[in-house]
Protein backbone atom coordinates (compact mmCIF):
# COMPACT_ATOMS: atom_id res chain seq x y z
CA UNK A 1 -10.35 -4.77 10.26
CA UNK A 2 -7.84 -4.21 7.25
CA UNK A 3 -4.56 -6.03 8.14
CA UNK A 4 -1.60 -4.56 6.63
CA UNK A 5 -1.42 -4.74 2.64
CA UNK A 6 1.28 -6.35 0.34
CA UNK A 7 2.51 -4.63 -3.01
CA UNK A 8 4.49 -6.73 -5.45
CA UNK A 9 5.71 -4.46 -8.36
CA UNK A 10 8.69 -4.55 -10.92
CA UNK A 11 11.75 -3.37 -9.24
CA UNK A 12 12.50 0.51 -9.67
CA UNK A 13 15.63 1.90 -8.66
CA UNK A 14 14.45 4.77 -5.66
CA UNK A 15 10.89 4.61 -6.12
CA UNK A 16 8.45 4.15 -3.07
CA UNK A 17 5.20 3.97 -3.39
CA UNK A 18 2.58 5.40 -1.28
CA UNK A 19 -0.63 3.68 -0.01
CA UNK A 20 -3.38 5.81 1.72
CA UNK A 21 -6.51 4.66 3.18
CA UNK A 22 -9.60 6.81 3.88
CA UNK A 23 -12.03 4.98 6.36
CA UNK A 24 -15.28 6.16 6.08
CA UNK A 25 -14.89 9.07 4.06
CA UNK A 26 -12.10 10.88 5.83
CA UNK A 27 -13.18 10.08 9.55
CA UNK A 28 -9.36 8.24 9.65
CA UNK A 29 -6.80 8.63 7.36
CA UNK A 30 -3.62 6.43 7.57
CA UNK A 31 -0.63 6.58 5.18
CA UNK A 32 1.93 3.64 4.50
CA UNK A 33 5.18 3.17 2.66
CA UNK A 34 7.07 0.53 0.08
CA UNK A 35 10.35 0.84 -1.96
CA UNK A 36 10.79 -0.62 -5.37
CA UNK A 37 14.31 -0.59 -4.88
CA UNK A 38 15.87 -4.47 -5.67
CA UNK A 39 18.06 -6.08 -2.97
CA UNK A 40 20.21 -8.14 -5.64
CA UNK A 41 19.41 -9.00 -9.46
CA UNK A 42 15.35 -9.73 -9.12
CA UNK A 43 13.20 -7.96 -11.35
CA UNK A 44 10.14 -8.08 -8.81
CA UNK A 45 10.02 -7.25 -5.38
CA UNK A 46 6.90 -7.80 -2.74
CA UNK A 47 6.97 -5.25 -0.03
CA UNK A 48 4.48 -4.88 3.13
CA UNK A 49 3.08 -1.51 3.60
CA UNK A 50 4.02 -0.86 7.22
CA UNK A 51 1.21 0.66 9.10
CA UNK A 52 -1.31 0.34 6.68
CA UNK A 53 -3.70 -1.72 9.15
CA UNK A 54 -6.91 0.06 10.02
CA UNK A 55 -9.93 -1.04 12.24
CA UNK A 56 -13.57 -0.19 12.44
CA UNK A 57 -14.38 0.78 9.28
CA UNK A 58 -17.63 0.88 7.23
CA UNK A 59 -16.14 2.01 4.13
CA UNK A 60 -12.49 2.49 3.10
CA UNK A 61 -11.00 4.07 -0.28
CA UNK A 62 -7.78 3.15 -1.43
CA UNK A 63 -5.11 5.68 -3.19
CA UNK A 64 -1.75 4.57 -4.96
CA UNK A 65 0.74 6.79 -6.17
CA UNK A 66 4.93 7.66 -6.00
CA UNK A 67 5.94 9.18 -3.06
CA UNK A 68 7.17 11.91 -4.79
CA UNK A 69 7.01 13.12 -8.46
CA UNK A 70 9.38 10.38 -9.89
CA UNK A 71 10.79 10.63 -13.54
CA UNK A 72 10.83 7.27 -14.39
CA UNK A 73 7.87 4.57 -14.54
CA UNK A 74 6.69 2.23 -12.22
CA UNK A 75 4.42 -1.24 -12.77
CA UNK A 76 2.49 -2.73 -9.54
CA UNK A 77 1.35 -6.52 -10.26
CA UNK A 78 -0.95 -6.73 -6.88
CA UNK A 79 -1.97 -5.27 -3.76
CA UNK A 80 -3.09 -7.50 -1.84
CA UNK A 81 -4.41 -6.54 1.50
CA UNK A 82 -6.14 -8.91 4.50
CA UNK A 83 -9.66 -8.12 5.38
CA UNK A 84 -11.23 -9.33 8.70
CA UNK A 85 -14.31 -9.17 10.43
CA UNK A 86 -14.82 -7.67 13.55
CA UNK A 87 -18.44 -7.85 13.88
CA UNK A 88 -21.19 -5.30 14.05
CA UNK A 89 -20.63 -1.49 13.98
């Protein structure tokens, strides 16, 4: 099982950045969420990706990108996401 993942990332005014997981080649697809936008003067932020848990899976793939086609840049330090085992397939 893949627990919802974290994102921490240099803040960026309006940006959200979009985390989709395949599970075995397309059989599931699931799509999460996080904003870059600061709260107060940090220059970091760590955001979960709601939703991004997924169970059952023999392989997953991992895409990253903007939510939409942003003009300004964007800088991800991790992604850190939980893996468990749930036993045999």
């Amino acid at each position: 099982m893949l627990e919802d993942s974290y994102l921490t990332a240099e803040t960026a005014s309006g940006v959200t950045i979009t985390l989709t997981l395949n599970r075995d080649f397309g059989l599931e697809t699931t799509t999460a969420t996080a904003l870059l936008t600061a709260s107060a003067s940090e220059t970091r932020v760590q955001q979960k990706f709601e939703g991004a848990a997924i169970s059952q899976a023999g392989y997953l793939q991992f895409q990253v990108g903007d939510a939409s086609a942003a003009s300004n840049a964007w800088v991800l330090d991790s992604i850190a996401t939980p893996l468990l085992h749930e036993g045999t397939r």
